[in-house]
N, C-alpha and C. Protein backbone atom coordinates (compact mmCIF):
# COMPACT_ATOMS: atom_id res chain seq x y z
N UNK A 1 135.36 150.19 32.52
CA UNK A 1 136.80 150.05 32.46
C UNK A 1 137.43 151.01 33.47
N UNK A 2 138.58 150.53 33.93
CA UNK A 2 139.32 151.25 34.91
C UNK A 2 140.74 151.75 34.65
N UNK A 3 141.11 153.15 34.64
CA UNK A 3 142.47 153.44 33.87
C UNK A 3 143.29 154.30 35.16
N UNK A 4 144.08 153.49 35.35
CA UNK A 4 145.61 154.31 35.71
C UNK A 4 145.87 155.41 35.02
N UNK A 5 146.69 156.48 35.06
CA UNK A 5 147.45 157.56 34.13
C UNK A 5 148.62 157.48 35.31
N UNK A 6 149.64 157.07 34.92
CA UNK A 6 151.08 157.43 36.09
C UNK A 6 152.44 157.92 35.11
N UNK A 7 152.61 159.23 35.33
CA UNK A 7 153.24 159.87 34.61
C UNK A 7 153.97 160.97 35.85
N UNK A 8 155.00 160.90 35.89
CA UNK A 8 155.78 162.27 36.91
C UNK A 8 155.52 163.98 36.62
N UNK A 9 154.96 163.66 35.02
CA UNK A 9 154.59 165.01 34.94
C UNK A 9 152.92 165.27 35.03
N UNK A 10 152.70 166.09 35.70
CA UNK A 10 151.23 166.39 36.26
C UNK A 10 150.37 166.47 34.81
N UNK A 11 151.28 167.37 33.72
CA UNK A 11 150.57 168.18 32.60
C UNK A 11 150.11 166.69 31.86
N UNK A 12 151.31 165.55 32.00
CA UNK A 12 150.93 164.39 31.17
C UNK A 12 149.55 163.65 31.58
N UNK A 13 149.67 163.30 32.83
CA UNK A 13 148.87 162.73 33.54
C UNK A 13 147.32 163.63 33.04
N UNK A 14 147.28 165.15 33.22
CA UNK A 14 146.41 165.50 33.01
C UNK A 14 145.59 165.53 31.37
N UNK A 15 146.61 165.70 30.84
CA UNK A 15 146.29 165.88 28.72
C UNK A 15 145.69 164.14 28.64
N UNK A 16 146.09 163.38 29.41
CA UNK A 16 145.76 161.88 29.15
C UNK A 16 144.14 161.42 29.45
N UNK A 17 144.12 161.97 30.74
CA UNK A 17 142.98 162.11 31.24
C UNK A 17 141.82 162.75 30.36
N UNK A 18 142.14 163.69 29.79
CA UNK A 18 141.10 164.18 28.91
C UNK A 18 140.92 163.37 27.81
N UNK A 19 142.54 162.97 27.29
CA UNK A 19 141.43 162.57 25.57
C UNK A 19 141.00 160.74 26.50
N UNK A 20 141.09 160.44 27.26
CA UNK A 20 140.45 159.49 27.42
C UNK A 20 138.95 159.50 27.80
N UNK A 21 138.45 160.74 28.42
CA UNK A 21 137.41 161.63 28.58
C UNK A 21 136.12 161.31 27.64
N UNK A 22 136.99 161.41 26.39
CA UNK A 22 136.22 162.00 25.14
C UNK A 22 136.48 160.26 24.18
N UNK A 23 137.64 159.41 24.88
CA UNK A 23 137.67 158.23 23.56
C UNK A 23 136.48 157.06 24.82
N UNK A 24 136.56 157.03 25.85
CA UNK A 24 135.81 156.06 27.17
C UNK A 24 135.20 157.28 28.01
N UNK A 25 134.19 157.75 27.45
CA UNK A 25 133.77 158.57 28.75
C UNK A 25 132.84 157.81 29.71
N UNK A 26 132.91 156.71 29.45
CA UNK A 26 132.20 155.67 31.01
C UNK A 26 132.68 155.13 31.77
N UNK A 27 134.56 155.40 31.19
CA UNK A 27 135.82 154.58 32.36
C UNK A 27 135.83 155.84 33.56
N UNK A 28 136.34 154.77 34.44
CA UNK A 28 137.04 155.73 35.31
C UNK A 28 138.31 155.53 35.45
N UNK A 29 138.82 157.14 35.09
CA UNK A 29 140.16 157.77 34.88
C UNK A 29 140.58 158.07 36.81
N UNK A 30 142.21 157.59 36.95
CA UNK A 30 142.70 158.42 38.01
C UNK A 30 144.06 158.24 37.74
N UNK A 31 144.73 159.28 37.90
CA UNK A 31 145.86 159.75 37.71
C UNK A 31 146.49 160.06 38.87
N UNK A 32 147.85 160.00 38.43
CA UNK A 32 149.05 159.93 39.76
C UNK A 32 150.08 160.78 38.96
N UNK A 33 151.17 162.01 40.04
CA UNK A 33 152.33 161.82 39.79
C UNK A 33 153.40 161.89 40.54
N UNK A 34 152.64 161.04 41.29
CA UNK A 34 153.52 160.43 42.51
C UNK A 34 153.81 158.76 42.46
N UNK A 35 154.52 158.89 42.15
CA UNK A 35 155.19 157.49 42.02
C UNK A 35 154.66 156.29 43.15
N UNK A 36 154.91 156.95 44.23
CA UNK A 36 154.95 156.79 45.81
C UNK A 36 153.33 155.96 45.78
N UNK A 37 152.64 156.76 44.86
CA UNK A 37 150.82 156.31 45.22
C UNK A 37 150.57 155.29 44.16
N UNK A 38 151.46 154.94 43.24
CA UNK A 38 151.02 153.97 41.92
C UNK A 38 150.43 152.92 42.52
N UNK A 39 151.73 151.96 43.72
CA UNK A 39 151.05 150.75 43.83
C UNK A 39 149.60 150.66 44.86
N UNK A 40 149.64 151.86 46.01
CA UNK A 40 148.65 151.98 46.55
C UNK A 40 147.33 152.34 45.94
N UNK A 41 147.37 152.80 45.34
CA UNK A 41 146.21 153.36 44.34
C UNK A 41 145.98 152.49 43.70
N UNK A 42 146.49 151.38 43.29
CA UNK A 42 146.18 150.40 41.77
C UNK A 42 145.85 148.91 43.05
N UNK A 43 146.57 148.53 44.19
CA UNK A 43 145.87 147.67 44.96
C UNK A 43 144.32 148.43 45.76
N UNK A 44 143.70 149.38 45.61
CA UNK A 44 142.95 150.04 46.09
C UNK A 44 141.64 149.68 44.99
N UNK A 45 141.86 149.87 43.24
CA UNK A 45 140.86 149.80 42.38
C UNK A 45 141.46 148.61 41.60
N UNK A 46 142.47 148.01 41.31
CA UNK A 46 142.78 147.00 41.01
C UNK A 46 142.49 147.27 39.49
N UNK A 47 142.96 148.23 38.90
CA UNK A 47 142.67 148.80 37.55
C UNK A 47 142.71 148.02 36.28
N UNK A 48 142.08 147.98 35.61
CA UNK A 48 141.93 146.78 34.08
C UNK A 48 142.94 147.66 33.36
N UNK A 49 143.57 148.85 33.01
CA UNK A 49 144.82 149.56 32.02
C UNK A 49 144.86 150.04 32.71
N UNK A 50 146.53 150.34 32.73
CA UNK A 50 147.47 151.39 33.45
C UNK A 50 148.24 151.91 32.00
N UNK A 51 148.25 153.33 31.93
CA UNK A 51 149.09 153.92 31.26
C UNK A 51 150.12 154.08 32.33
N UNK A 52 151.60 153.60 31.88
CA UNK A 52 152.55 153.87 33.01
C UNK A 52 154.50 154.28 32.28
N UNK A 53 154.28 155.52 32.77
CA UNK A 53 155.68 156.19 32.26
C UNK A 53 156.83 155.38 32.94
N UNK A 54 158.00 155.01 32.30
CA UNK A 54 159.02 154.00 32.63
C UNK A 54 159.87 154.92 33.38
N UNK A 55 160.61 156.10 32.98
CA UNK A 55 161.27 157.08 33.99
C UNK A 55 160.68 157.53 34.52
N UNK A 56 160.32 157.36 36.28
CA UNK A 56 160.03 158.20 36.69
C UNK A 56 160.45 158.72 37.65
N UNK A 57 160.25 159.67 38.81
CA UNK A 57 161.49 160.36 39.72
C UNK A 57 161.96 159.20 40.48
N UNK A 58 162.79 158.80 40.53
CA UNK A 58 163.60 157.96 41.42
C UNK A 58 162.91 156.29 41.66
N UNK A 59 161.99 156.04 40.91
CA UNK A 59 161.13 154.98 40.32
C UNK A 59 161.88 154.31 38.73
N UNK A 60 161.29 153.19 38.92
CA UNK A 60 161.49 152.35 36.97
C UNK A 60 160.28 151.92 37.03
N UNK A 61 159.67 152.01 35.87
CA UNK A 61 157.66 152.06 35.72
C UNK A 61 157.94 150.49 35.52
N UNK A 62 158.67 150.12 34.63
CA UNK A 62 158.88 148.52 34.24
C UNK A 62 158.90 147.65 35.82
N UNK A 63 159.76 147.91 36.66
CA UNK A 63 159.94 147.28 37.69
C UNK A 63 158.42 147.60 38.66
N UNK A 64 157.67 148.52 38.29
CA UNK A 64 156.37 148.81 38.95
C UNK A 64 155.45 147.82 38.58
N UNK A 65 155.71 147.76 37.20
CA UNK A 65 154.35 147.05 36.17
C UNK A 65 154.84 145.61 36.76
N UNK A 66 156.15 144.97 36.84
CA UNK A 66 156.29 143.28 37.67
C UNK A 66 155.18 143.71 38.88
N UNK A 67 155.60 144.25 39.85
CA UNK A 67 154.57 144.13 40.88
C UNK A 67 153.43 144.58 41.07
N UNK A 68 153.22 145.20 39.73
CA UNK A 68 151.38 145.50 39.44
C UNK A 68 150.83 143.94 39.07
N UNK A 69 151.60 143.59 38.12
CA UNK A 69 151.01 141.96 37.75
C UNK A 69 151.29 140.99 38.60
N UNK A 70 152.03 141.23 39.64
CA UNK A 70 151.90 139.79 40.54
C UNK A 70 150.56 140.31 41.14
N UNK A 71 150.33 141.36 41.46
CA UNK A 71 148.73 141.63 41.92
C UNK A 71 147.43 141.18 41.36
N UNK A 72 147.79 141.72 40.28
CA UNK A 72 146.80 140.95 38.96
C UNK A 72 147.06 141.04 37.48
N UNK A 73 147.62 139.74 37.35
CA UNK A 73 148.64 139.10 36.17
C UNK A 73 147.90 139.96 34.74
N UNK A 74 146.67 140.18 35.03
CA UNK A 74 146.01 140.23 33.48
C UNK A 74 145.08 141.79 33.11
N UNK A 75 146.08 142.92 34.08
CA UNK A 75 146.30 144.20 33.97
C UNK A 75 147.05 144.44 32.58
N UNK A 76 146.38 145.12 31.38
CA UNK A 76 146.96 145.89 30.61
C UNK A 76 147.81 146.90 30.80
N UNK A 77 149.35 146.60 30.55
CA UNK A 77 150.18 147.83 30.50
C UNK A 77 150.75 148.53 29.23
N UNK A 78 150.11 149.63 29.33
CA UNK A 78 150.87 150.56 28.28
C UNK A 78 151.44 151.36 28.36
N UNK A 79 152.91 151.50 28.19
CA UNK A 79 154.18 152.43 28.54
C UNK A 79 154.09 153.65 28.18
N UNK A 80 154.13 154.67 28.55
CA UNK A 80 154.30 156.11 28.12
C UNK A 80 155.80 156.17 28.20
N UNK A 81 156.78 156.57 27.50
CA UNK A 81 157.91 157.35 27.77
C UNK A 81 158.79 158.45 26.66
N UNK A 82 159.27 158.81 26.84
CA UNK A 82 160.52 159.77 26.01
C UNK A 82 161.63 158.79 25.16
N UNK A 83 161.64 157.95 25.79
CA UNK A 83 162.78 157.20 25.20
C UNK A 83 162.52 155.64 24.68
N UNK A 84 162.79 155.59 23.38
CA UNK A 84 162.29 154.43 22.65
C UNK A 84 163.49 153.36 23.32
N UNK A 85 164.49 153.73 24.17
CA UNK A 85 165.69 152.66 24.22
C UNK A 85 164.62 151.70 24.61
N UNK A 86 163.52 151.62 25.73
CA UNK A 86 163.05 151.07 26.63
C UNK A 86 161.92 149.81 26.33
N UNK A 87 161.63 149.82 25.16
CA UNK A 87 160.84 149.52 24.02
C UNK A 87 161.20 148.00 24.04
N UNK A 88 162.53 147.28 24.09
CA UNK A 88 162.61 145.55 24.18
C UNK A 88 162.44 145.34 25.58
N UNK A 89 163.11 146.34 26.92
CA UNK A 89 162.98 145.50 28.32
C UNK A 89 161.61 145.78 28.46
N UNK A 90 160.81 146.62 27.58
CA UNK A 90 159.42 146.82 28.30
C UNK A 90 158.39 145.24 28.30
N UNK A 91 158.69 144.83 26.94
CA UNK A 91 158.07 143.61 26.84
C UNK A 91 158.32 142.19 27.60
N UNK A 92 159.45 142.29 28.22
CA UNK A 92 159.27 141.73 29.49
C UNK A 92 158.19 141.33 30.18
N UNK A 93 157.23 142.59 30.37
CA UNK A 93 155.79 142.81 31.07
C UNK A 93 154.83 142.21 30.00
N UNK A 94 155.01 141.46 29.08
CA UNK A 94 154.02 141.59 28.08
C UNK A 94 152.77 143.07 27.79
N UNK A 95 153.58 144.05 27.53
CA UNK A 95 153.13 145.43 27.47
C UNK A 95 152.00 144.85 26.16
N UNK A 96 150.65 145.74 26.97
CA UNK A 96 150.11 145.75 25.52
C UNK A 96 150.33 146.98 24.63
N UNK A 97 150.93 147.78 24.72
CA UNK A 97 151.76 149.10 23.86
C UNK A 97 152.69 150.11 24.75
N UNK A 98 153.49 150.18 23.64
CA UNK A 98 154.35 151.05 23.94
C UNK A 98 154.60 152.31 23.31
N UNK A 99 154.06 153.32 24.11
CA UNK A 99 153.67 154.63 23.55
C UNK A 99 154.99 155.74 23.89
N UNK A 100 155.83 156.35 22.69
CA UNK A 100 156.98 157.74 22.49
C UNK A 100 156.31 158.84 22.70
N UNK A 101 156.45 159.54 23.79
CA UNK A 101 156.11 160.72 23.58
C UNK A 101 156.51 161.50 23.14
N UNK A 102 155.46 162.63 21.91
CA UNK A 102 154.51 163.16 22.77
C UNK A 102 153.25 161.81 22.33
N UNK A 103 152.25 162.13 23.10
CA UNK A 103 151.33 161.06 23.05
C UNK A 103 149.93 161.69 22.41
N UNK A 104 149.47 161.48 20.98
CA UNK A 104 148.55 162.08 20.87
C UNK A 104 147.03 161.25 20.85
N UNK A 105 145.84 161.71 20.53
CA UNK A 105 144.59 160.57 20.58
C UNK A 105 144.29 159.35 19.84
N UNK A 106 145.22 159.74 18.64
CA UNK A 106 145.50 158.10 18.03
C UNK A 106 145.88 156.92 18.53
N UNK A 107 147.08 157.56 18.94
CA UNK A 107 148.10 156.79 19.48
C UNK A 107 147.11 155.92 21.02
N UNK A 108 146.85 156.60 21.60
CA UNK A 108 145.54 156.23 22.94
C UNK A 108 144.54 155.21 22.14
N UNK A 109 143.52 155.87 21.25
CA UNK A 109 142.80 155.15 20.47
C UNK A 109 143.22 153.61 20.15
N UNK A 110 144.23 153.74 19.33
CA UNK A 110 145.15 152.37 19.21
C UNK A 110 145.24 151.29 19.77
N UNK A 111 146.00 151.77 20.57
CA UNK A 111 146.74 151.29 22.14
C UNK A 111 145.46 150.52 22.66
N UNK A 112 143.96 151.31 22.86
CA UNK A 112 142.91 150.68 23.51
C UNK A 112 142.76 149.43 22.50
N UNK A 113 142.31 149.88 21.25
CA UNK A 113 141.54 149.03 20.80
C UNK A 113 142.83 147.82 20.64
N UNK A 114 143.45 147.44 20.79
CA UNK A 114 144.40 146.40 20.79
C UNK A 114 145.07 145.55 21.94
N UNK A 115 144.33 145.79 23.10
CA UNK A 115 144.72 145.62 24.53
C UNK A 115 144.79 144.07 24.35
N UNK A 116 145.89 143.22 25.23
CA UNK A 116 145.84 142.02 25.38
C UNK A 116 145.54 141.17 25.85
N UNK A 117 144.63 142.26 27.15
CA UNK A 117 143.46 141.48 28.06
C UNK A 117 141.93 142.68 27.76
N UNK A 118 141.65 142.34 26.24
CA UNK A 118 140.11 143.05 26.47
C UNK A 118 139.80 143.54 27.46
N UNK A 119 138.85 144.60 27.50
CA UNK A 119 138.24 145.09 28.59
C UNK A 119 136.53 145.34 27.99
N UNK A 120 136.07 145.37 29.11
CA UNK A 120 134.42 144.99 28.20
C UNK A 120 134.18 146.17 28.37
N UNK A 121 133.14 146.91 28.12
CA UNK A 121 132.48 148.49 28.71
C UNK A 121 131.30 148.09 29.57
N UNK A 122 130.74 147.11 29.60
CA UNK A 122 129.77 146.77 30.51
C UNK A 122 130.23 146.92 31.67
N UNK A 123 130.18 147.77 32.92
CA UNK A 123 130.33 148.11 33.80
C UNK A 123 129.01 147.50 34.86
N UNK A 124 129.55 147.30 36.51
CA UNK A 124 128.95 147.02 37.36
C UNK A 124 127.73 147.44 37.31
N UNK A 125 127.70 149.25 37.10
CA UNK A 125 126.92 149.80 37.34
C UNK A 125 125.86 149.76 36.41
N UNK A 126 126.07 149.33 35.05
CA UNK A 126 125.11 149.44 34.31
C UNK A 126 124.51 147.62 34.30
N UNK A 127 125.29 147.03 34.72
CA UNK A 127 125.04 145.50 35.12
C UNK A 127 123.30 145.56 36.12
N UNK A 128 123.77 146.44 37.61
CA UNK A 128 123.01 146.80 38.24
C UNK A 128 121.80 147.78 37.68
N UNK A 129 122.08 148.56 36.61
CA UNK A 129 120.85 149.19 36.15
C UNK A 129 119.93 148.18 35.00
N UNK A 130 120.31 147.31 34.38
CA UNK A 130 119.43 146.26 34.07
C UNK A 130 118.53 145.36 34.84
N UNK A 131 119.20 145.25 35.88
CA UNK A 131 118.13 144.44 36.67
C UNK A 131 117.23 145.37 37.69
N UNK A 132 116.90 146.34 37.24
CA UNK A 132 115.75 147.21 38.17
C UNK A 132 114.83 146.86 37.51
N UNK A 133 114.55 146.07 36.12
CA UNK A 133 113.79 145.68 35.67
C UNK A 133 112.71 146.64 35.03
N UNK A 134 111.67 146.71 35.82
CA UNK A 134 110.72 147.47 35.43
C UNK A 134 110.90 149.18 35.10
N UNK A 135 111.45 149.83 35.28
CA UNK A 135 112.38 151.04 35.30
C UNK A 135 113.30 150.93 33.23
N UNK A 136 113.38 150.34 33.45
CA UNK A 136 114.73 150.09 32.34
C UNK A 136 114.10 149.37 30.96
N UNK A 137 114.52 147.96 31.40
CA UNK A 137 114.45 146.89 30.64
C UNK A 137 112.79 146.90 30.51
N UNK A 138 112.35 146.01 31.26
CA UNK A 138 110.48 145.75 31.12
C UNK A 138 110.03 147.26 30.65
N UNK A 139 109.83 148.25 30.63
CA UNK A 139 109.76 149.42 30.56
C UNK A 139 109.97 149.35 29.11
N UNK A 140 111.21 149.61 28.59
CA UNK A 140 111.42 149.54 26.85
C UNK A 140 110.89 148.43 26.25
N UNK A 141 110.84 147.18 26.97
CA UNK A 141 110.02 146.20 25.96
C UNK A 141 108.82 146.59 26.03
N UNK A 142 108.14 146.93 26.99
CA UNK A 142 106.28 147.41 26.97
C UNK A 142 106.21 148.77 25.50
N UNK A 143 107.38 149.51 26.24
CA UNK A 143 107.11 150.65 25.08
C UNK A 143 107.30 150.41 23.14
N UNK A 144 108.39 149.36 22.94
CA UNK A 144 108.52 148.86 22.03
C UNK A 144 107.39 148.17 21.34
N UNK A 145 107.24 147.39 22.11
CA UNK A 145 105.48 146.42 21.65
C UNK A 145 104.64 147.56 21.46
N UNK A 146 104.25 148.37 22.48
CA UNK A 146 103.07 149.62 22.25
C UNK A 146 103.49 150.06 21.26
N UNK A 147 104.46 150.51 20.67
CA UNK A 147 104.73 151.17 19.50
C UNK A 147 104.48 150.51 18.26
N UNK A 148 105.11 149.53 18.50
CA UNK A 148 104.59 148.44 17.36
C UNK A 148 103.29 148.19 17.06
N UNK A 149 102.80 148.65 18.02
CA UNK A 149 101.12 148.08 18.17
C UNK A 149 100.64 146.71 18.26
N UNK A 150 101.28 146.07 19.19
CA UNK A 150 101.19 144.81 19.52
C UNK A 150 100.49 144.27 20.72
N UNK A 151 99.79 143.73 21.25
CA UNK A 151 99.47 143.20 22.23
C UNK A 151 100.32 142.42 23.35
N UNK A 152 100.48 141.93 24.23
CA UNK A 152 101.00 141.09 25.03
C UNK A 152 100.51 139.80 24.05
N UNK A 153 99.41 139.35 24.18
CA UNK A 153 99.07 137.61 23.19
C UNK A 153 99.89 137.89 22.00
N UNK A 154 99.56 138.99 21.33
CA UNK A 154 100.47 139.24 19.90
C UNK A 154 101.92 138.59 20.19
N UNK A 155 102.58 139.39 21.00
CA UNK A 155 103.77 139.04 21.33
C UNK A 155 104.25 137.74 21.73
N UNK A 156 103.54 137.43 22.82
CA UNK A 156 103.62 135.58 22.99
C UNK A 156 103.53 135.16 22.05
N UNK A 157 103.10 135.17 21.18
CA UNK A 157 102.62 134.12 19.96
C UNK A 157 103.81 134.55 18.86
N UNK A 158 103.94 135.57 18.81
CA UNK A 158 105.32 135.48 17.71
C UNK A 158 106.54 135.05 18.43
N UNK A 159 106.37 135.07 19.47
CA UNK A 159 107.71 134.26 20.32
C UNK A 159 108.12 132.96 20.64
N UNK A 160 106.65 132.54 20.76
CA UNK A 160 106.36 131.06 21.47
C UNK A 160 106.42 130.93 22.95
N UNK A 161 106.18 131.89 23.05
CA UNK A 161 106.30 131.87 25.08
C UNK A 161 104.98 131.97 25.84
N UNK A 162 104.38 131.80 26.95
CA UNK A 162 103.49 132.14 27.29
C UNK A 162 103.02 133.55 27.83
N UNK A 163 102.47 134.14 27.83
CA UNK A 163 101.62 135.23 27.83
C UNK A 163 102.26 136.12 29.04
N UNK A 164 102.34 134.71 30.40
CA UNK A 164 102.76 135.70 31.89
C UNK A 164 104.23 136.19 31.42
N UNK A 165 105.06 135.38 30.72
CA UNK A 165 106.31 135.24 30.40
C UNK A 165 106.44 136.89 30.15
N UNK A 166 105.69 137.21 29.20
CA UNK A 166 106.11 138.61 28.88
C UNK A 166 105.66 139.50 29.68
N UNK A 167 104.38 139.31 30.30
CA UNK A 167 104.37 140.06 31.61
C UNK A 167 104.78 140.08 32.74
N UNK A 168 106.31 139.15 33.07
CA UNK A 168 107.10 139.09 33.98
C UNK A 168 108.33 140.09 33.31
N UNK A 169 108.61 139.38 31.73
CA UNK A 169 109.80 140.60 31.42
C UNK A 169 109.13 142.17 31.54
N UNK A 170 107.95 142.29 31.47
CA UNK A 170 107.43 143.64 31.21
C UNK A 170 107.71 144.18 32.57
N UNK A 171 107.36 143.39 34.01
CA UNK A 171 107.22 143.97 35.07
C UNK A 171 108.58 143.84 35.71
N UNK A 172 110.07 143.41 34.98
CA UNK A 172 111.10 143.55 35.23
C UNK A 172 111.00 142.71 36.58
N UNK A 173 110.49 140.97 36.54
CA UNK A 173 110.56 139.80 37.27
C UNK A 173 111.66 139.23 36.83
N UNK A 174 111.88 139.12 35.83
CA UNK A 174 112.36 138.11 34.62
C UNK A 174 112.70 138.92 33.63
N UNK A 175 114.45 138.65 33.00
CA UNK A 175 115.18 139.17 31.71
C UNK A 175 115.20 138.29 30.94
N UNK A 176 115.23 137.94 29.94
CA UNK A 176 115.03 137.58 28.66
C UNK A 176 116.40 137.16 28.07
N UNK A 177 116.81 136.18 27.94
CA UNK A 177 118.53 136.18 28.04
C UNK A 177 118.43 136.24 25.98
N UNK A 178 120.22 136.19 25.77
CA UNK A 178 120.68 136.85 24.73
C UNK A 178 119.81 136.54 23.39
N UNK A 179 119.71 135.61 23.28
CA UNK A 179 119.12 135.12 21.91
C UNK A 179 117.43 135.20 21.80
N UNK A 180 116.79 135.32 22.93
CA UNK A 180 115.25 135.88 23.10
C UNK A 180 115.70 137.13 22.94
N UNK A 181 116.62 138.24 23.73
CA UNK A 181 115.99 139.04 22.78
C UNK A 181 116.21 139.47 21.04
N UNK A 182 117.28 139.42 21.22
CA UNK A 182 117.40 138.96 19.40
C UNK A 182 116.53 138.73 18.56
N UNK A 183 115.63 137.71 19.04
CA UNK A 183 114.23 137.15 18.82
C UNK A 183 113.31 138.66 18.59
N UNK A 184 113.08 139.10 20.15
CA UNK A 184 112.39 139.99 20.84
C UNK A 184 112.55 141.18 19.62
N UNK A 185 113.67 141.70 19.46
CA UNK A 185 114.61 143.08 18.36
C UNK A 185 113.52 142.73 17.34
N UNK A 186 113.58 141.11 16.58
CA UNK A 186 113.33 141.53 14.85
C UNK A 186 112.18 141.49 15.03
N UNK A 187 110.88 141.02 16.01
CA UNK A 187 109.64 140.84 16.24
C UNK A 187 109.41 142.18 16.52
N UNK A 188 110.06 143.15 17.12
CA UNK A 188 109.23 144.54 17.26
C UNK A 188 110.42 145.05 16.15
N UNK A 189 110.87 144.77 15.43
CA UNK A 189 112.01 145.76 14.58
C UNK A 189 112.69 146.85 14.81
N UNK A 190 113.74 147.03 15.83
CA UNK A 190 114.27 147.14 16.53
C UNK A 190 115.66 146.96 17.28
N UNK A 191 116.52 147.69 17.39
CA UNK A 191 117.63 147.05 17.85
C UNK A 191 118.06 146.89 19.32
N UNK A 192 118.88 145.81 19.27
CA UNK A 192 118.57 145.35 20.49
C UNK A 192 119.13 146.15 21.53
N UNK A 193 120.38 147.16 20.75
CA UNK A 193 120.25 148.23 22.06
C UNK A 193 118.92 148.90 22.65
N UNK A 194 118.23 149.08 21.99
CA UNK A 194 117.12 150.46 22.27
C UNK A 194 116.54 149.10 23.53
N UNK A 195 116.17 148.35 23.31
CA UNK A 195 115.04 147.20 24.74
C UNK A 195 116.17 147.15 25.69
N UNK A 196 117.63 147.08 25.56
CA UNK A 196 118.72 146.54 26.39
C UNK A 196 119.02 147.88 27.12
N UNK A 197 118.22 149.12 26.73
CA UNK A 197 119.06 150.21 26.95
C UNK A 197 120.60 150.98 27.05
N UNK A 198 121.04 150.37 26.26
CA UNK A 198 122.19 150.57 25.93
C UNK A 198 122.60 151.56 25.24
C-alpha cells in the first residue's frame, strides 16, 4: 500500500507517519507540507490513500483531491482537518473518511479498515519474492513435507499429481495455484501462510 500524509503542519504529517509505521509497517509512507509538492508527488507514486488536510496554506485539500481523482478516480481520500464545517463539501470526493483533529490511532485504524477502494497488502515486491521459487516457496514446501516426514511419492499420492509436479514446485519451476495449496496446508498440516511465506 501507498500513503500520502499532506498536512501544512510538519508535526502532523510527522505523528501520522508513525502510527502508520506501527498500524502498515509494509506501506510506504511519504509526507508533504508543502502543498506545492501534493500533486507532483502523488502523479510521481500514484498513491492507493492520501491522508489530505482541507485548509491548507493558500491551498483547498478538497479542490486537490478533484484533481488527484481525475488522475486516478479510485484513490482513497481521507480528510484530516480542524474543522468539522467541511465534513458535507468533503463528500463531494466520495471521501472514504473524514478525520477532526486531533487525530489519534483509532481513528487511522478505522479510517483504513473501511476504505472504499480496498487496498490489498500484497505488494510488488513480495509478488516478486514468490516467484524466486526455489529460495522461498519450493524451499518451505520441501521443508514442510521433510518435517512431516513425507516423501515426494508420499506427497503425489495424497495430492493426485505426478511425482515431477512436486519436484518442479520444490525446485521453484512451477507454483501451485490457490486451492492446491490449500490442498498442499491440510496434507502437511499446516497453514498456508508458513509454504506461502507470508
Amino acid at each position: 500500500m501507498k500513503i500520502l500524509i499532506a498536512d501544512d503542519h510538519q508535526v502532523i504529517v510527522d505523528d501520522i507517519i508513525d502510527e502508520l509505521s506501527k498500524l502498515c509497517p509494509n506501506a510506504m509512507c511519504i509526507g508533504t507540507s508543502d502543498p506545492e509538492q501534493i500533486l507532483p508527488i502523488f502523479k510521481e507514486y500514484e498513491f492507493d490513500v492520501i491522508f489530505m488536510d482541507i485548509d491548507l496554506s493558500g491551498y483547498n485539500g478538497i479542490s486537490l483531491a478533484k484533481k488527484i481523482l481525475e488522475i486516478k478516480p479510485r484513490t482513497n481520500i481521507i480528510y484530516i482537518t480542524g474543522y468539522e464545517k467541511f465534513a458535507l463539501e468533503s463528500y463531494e470526493t466520495c471521501a472514504s473518511a473524514f478525520l477532526v483533529k486531533p487525530i489519534n490511532t483509532e481513528m487511522i485504524s478505522k479510517a483504513l479498515d473501511t476504505l472504499r477502494y480496498p487496498v490489498s497488502n500484497v505488494t510488488d515486491a513480495m509478488l516478486h519474492s514468490q516467484y524466486m521459487g526455489k529460495n522461498l516457496i519450493g524451499a518451505r514446501l520441501m521443508q514442510c513435507r521433510e518435517e512431516r516426514g513425507m516423501s515426494v511419492q508420499e506427497l503425489a499420492g495424497e495430492l493426485g499429481v505426478a511425482v515431477q509436479t512436486i519436484y518442479r514446485w520444490e525446485r521453484g519451476e512451477r507454483i501451485p495455484d490457490v486451492i492446491t495449496f490449500m490442498h498442499i496446508a491440510k496434507v502437511l498440516g499446516v497453514n498456508v501462510e508458513k509454504i506461502m511465506c507470508l
